[in-house]
N, C-alpha and C. Protein backbone atom coordinates (compact mmCIF):
# COMPACT_ATOMS: atom_id res chain seq x y z
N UNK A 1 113.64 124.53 88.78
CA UNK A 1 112.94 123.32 88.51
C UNK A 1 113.97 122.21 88.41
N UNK A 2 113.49 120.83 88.97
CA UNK A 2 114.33 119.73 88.97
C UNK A 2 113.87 118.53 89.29
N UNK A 3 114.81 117.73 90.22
CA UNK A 3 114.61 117.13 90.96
C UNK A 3 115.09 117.31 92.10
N UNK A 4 114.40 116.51 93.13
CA UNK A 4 114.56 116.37 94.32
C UNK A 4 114.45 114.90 95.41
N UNK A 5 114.81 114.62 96.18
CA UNK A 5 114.65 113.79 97.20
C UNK A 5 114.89 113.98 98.30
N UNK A 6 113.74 113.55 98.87
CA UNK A 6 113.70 113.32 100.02
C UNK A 6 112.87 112.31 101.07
N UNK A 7 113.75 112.25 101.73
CA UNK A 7 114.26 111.33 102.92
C UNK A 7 113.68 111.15 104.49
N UNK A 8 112.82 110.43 104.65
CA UNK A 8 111.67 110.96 105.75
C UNK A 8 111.97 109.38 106.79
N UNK A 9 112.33 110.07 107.69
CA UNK A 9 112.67 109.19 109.07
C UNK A 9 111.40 109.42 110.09
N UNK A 10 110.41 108.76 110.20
CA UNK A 10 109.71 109.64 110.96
C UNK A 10 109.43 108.93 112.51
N UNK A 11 110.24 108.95 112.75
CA UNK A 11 110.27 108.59 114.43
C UNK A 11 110.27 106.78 115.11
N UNK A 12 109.48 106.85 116.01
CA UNK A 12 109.67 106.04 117.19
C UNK A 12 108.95 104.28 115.84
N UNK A 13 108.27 104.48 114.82
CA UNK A 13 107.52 103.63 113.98
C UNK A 13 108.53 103.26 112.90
N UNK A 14 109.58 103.90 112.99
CA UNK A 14 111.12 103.54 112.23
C UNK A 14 110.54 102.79 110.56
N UNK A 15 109.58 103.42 110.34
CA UNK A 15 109.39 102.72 108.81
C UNK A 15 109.41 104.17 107.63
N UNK A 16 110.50 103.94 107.50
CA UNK A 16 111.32 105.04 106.87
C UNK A 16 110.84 105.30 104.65
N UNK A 17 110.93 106.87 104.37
CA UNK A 17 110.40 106.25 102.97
C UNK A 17 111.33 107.77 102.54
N UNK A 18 111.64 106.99 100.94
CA UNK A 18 111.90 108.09 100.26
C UNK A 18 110.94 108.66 99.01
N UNK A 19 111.22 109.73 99.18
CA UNK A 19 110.39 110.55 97.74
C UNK A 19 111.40 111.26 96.79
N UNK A 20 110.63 111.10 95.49
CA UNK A 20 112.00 111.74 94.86
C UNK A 20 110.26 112.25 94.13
N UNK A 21 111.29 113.67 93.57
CA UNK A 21 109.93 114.66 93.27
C UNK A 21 110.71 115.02 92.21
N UNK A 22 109.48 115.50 90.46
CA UNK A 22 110.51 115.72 89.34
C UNK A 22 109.36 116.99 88.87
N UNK A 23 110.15 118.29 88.82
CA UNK A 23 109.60 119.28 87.86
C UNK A 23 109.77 120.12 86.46
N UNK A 24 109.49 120.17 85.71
CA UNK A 24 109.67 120.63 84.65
C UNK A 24 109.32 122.19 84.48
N UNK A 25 108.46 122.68 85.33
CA UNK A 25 107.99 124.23 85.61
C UNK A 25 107.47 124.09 86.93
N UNK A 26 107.26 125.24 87.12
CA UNK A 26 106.45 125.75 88.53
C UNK A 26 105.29 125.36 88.83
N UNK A 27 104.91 124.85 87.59
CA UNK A 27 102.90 123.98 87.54
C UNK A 27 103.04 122.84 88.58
N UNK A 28 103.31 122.23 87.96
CA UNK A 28 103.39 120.73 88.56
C UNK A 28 104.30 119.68 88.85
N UNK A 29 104.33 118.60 89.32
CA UNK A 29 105.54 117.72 89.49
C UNK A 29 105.16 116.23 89.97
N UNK A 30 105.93 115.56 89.47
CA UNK A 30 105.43 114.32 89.54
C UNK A 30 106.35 113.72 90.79
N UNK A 31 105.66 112.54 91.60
CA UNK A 31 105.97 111.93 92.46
C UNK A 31 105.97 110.18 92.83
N UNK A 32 107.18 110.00 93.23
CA UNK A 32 107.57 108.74 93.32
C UNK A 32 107.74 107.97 94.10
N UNK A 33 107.08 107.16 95.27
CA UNK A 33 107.45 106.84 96.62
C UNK A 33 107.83 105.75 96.89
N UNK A 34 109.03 105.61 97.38
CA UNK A 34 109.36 104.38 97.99
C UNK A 34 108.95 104.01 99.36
N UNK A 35 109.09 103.04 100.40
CA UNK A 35 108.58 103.76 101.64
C UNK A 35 108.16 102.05 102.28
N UNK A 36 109.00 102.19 103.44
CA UNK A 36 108.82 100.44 104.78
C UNK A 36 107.05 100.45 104.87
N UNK A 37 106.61 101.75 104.98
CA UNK A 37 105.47 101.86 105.51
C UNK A 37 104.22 101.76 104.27
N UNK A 38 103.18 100.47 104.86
CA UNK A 38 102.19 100.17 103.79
C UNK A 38 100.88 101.16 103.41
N UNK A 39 101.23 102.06 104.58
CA UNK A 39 100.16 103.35 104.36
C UNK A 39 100.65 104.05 103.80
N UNK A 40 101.91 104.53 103.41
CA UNK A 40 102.37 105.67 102.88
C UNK A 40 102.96 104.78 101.05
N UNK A 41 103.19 103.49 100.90
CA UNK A 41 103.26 103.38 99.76
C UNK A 41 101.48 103.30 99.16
N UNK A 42 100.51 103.06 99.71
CA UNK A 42 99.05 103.28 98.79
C UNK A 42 99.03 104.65 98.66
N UNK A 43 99.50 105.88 99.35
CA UNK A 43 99.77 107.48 98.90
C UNK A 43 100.44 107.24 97.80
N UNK A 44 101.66 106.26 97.43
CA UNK A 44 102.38 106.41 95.81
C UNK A 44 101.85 105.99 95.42
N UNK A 45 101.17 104.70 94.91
CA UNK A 45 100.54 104.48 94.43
C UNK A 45 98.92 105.28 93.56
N UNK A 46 98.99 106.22 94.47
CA UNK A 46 97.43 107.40 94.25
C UNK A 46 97.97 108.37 94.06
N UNK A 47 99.35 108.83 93.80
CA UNK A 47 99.51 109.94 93.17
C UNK A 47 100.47 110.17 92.25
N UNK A 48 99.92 110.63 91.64
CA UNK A 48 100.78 110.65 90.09
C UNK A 48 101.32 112.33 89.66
N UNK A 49 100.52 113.31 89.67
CA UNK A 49 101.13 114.37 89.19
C UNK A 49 100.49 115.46 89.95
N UNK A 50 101.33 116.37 90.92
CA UNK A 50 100.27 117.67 91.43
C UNK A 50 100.58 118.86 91.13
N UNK A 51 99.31 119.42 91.16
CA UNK A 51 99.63 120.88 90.63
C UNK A 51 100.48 121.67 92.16
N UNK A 52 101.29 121.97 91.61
CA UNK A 52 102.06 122.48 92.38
C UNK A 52 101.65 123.85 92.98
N UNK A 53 100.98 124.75 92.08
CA UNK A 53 100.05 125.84 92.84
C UNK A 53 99.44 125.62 93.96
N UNK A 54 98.12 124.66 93.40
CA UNK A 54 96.62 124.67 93.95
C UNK A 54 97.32 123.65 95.36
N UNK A 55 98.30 122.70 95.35
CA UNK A 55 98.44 121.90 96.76
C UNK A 55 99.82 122.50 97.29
N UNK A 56 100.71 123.22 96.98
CA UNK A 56 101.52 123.81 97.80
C UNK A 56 100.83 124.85 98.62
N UNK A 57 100.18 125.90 97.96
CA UNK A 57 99.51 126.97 99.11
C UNK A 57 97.97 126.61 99.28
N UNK A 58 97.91 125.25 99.39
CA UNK A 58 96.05 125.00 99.89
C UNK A 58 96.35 125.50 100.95
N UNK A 59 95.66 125.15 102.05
CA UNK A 59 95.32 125.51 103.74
C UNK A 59 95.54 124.06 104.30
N UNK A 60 96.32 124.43 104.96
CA UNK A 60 96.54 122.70 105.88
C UNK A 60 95.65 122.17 105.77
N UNK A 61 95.98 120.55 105.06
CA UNK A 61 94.53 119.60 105.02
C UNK A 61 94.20 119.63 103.97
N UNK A 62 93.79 120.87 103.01
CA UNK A 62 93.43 120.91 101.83
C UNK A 62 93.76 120.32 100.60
N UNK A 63 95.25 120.04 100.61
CA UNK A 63 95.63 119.39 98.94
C UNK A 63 95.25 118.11 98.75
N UNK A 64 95.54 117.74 97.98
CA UNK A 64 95.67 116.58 97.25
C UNK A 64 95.92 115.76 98.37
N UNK A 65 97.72 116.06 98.68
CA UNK A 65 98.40 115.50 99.53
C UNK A 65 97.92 114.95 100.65
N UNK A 66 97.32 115.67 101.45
CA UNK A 66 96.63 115.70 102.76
C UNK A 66 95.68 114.83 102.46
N UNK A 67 94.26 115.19 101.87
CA UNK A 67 93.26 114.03 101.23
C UNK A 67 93.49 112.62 100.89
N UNK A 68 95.05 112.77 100.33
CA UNK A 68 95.35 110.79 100.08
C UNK A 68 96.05 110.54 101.54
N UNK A 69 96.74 111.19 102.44
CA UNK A 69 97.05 111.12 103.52
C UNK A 69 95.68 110.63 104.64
N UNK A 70 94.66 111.25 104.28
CA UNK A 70 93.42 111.03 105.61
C UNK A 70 92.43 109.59 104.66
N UNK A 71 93.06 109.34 103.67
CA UNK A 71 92.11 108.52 103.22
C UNK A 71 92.77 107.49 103.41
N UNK A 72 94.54 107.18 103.08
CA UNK A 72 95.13 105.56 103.28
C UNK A 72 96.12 105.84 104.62
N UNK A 73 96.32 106.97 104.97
CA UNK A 73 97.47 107.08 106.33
C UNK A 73 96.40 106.59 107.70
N UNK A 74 96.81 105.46 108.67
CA UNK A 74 96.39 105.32 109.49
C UNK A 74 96.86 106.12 111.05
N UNK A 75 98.05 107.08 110.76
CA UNK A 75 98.80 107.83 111.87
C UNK A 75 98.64 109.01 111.73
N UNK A 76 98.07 109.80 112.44
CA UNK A 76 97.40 111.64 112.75
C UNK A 76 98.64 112.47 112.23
N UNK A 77 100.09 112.01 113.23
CA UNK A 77 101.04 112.45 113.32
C UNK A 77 101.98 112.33 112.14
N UNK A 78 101.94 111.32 111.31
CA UNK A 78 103.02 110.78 110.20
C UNK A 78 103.47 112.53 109.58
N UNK A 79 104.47 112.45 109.67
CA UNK A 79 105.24 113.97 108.54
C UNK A 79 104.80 113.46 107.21
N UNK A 80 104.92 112.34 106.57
CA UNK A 80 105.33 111.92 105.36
C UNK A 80 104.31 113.15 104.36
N UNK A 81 103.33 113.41 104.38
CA UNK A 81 102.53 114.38 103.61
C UNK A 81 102.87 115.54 103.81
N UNK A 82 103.31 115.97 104.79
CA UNK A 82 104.06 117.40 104.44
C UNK A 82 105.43 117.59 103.95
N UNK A 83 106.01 116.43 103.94
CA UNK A 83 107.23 116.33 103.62
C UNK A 83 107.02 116.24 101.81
N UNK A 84 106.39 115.38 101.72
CA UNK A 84 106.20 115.21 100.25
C UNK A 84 105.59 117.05 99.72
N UNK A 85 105.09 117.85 100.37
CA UNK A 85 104.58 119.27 99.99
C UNK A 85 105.77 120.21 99.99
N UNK A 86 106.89 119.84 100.90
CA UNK A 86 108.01 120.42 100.87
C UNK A 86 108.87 119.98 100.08
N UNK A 87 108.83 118.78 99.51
CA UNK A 87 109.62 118.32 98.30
C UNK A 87 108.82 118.87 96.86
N UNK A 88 107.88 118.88 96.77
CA UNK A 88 107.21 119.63 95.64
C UNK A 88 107.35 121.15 95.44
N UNK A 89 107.47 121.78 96.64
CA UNK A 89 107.74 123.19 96.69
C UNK A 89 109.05 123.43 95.72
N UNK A 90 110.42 122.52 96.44
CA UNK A 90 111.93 123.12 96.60
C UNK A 90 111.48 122.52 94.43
N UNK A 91 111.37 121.32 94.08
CA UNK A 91 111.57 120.71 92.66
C UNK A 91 110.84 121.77 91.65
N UNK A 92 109.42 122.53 92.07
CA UNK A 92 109.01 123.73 91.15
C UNK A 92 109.61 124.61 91.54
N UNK A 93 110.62 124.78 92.18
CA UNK A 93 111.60 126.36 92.29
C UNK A 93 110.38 127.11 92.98
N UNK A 94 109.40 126.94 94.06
CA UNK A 94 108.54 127.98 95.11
C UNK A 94 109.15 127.84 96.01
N UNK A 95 109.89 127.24 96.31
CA UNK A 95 111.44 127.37 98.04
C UNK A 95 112.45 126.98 97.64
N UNK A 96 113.36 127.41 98.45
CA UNK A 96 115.02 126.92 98.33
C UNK A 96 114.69 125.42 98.73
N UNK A 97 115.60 124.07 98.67
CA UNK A 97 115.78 123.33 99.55
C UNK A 97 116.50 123.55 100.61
N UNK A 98 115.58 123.11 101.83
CA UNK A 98 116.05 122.87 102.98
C UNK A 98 115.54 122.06 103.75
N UNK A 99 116.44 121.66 104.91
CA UNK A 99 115.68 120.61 105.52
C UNK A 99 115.21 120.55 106.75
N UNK A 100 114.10 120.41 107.25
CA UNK A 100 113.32 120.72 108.03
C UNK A 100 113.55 119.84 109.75
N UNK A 101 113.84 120.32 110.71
CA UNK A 101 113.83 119.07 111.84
C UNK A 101 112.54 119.73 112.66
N UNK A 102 112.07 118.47 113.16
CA UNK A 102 111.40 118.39 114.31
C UNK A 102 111.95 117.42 115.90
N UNK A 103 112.64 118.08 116.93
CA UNK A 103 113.00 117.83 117.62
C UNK A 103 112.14 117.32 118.97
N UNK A 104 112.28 116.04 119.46
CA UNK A 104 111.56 116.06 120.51
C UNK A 104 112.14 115.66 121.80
N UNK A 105 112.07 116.05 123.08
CA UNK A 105 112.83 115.77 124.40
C UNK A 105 111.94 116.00 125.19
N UNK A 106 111.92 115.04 125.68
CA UNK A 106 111.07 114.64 127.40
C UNK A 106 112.08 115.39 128.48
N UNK A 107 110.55 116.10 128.78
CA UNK A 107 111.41 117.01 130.30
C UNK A 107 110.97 116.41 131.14
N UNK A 108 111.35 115.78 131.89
CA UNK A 108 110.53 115.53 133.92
C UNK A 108 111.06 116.90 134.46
């Protein structure tokens, strides 16, 4: 249990945000968002503390996370909500930290 941050670049829309995630046990953890992007700061703004159980192993879509994601995120694609689920994981001690890439290259 701890803290954590992290650091979400998410592509070609270059409006970049950080999260810093704080746990005290494996329950829950509170979250803090900074963030260029005006859809992903009304997600900080709407979330305050998640149970770290019930929205780390929901079913894609299911948590918390996802729900304030489809209600103020206007982009299908944005990482920022899974990123914030992977920062909640590593801060309740349910994963190591690590950091995740998604690589993309145009083939002709």
């Amino acid at each position: 249990m701890g803290t954590v941050k992290v650091n979400v670049d998410p592509g070609i829309c270059g409006l970049k945000s950080e999260i810093t995630i704080h746990s005290q046990d494996m329950m829950s953890a509170t979250v803090s968002i900074e963030s260029d992007c005006p859809d992903i700061r009304k997600i900080g703004e709407n979330i305050k503390e998640i149970d770290s159980m019930k929205d780390v192993f929901a079913k894609l879509g299911d948590s918390s996370v996802y729900k304030l994601g489809k209600t103020f995120c206007s982009h299908g694609t944005c990482p920022v909500p899974g990123a914030i689920l992977k920062g909640v994981e590593a801060a309740c001690g349910l994963a190591l930290p690590k950091d995740v890439h998604i690589e993309i290259t145009k083939v002709d």
